[in-house]
Protein backbone atom coordinates (compact mmCIF):
# COMPACT_ATOMS: atom_id res chain seq x y z
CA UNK A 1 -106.93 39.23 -142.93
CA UNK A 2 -110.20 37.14 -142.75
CA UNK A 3 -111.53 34.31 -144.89
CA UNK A 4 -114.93 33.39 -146.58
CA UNK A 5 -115.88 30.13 -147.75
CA UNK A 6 -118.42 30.47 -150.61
CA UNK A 7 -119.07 27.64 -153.65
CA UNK A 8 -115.93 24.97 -152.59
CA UNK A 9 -113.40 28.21 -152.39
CA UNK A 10 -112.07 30.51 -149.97
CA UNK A 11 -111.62 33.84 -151.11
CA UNK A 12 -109.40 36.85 -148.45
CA UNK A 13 -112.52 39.46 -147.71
CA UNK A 14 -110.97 43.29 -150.23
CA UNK A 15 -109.91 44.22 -153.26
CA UNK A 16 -106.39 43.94 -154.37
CA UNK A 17 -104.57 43.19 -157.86
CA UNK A 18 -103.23 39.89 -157.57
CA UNK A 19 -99.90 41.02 -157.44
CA UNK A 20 -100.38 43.38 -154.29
CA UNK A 21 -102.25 39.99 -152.94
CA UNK A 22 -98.81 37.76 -153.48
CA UNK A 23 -96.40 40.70 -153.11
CA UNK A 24 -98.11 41.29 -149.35
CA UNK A 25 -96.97 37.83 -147.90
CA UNK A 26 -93.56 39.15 -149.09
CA UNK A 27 -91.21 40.63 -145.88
CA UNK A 28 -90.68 43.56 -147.86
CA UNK A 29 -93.60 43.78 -150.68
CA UNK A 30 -91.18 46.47 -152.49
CA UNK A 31 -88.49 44.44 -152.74
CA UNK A 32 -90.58 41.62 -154.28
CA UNK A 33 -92.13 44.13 -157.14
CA UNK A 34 -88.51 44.85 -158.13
CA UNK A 35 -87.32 41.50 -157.89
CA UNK A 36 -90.13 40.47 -160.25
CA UNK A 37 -89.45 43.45 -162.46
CA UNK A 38 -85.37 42.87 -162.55
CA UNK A 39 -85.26 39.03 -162.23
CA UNK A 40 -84.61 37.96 -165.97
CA UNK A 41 -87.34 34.95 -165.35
CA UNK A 42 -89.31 37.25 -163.62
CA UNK A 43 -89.58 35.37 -160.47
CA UNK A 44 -89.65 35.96 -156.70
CA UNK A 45 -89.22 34.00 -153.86
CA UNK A 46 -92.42 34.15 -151.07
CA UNK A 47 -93.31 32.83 -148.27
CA UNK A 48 -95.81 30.78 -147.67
CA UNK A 49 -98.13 30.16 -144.59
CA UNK A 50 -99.46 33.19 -144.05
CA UNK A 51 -102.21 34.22 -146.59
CA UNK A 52 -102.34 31.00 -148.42
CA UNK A 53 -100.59 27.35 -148.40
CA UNK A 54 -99.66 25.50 -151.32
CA UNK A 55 -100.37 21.57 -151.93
CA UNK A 56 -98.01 20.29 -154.67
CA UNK A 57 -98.98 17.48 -156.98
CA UNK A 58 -97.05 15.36 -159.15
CA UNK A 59 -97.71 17.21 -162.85
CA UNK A 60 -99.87 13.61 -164.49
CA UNK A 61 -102.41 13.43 -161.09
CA UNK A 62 -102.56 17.22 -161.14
CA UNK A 63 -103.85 18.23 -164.53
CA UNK A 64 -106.35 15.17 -163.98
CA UNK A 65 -107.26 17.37 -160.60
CA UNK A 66 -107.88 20.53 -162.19
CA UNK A 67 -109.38 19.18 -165.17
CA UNK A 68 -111.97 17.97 -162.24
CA UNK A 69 -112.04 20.91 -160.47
CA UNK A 70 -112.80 23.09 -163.77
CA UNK A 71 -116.00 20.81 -164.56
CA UNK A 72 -117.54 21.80 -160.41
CA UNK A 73 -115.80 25.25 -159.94
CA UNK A 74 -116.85 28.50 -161.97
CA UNK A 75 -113.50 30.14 -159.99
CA UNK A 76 -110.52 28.43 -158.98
CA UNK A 77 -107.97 29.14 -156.65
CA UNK A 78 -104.30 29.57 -158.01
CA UNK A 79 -102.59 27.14 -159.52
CA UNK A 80 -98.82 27.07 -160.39
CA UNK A 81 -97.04 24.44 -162.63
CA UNK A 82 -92.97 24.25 -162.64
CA UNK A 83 -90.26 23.43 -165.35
CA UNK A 84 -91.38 20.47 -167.52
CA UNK A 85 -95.02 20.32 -166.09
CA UNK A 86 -93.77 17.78 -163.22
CA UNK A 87 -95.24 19.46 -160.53
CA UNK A 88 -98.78 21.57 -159.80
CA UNK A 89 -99.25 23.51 -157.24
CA UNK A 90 -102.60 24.14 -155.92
CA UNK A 91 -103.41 27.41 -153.62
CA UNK A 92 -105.14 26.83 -150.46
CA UNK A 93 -106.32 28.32 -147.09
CA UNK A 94 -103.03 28.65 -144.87
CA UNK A 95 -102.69 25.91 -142.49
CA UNK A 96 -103.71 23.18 -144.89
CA UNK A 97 -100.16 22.20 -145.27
CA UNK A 98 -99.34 21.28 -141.37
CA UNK A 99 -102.99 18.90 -141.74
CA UNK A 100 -102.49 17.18 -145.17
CA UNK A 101 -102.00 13.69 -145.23
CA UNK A 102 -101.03 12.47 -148.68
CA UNK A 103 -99.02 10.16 -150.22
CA UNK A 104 -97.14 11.58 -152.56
CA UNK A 105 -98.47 15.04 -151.68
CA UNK A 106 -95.52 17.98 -151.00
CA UNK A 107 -97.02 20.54 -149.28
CA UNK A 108 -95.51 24.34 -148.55
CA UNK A 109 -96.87 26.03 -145.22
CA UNK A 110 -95.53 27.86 -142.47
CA UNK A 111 -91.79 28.33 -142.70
CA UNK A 112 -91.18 27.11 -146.49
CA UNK A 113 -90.61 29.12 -149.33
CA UNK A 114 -91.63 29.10 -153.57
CA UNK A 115 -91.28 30.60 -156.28
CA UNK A 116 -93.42 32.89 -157.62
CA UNK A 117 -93.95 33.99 -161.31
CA UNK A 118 -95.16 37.64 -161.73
CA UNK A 119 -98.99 37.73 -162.66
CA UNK A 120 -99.66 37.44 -165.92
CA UNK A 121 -96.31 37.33 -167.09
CA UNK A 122 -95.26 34.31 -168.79
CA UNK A 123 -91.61 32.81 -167.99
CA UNK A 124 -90.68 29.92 -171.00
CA UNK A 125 -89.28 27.18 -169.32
CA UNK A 126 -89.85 27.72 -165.93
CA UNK A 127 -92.65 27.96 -163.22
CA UNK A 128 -95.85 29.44 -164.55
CA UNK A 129 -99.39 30.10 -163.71
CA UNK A 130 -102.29 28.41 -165.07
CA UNK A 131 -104.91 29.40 -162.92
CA UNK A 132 -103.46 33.25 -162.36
CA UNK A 133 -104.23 34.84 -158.64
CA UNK A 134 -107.12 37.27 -159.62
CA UNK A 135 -105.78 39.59 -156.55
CA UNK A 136 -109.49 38.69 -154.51
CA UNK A 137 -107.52 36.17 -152.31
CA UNK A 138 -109.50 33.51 -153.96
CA UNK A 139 -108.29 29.89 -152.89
CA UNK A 140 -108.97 26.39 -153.11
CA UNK A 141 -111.19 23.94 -150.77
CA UNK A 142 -108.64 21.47 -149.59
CA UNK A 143 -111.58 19.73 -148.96
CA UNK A 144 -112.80 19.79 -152.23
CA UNK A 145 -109.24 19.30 -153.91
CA UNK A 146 -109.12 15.84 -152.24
CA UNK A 147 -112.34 15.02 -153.83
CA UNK A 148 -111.34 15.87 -157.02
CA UNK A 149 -107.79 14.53 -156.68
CA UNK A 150 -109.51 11.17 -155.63
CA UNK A 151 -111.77 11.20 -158.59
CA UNK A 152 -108.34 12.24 -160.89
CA UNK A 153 -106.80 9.18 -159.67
CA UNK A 154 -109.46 6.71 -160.27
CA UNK A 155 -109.68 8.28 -163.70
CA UNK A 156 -105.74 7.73 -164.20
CA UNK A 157 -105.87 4.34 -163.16
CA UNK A 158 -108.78 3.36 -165.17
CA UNK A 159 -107.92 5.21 -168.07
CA UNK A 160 -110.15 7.57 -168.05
CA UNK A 161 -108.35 10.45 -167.83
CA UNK A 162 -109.07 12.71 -164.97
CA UNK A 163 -113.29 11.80 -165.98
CA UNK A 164 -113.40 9.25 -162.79
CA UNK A 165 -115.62 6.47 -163.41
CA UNK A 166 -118.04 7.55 -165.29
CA UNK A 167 -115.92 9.27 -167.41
């Protein structure tokens, strides 16, 4: 599997629907299809590490972020949020998670698991997508989701929002 950086994203070079993308991190991908298809939230459990990481946010700092991010990005990596909007989780190039240093910052790499709604599908109550995988492998900058978290923050604290200071 290779990468390509292009416009603050990384995108996983081939075509797939997004859920042969998230189903192929899975140790058995048709075991995750039927999980997703018989699990009554319609959730699966995948690991992460291997074609993406995930950099969780606490839920106020990360709808600043990708309020941010949607104002510089035309495409955004996936984004998750969980019961109650608490928590965000931003997609990223794997290996971002054993470099990220962050207060405050959970991060899911090599050896952790999530879960994982179904594409497209919408779970009430639980842990949904708001930036769906498009299935091109498409991912976040860590780089640029720093930037944007930094900006979010000042925004927060100012009262701005996630508009930074200039708002």
């Amino acid at each position: 599997m290779s990468f390509v950086r292009e416009k603050g994203v990384f995108a996983m070079t081939g075509p797939k629907t997004a859920v042969e993308w998230l189903a192929s991190v899975a140790p058995d991908p048709e075991a995750c299809r039927w999980e997703w298809e018989r699990n009554p939230l319609g959730v699966a459990l995948l690991p992460a590490g291997s074609a993406w990481d995930v950099l969780i946010l606490p839920g106020e700092l990360g709808y600043a972020t990708l309020d941010v991010l949607s104002r510089v990005l035309d495409q955004q990596g996936p984004v998750l949020v969980d019961f109650g909007d608490a928590r965000m989780g931003f997609f990223v190039p794997p290996g971002t998670a054993a470099r990220w240093l962050g207060t405050g910052i959970r991060t899911a790499g090599a050896g952790t698991w999530i879960v994982v709604p179904y594409p497209g599908r919408s779970s009430p109550g639980g842990v949904r997508w708001l930036v769906p995988p498009d299935g091109s492998g498409l991912l976040t900058d860590p780089a640029l989701l720093e930037l944007a978290m930094h900006e979010a923050a000042v925004g927060l604290a100012t009262g701005n929002g996630g508009q930074g200071p200039g708002g």
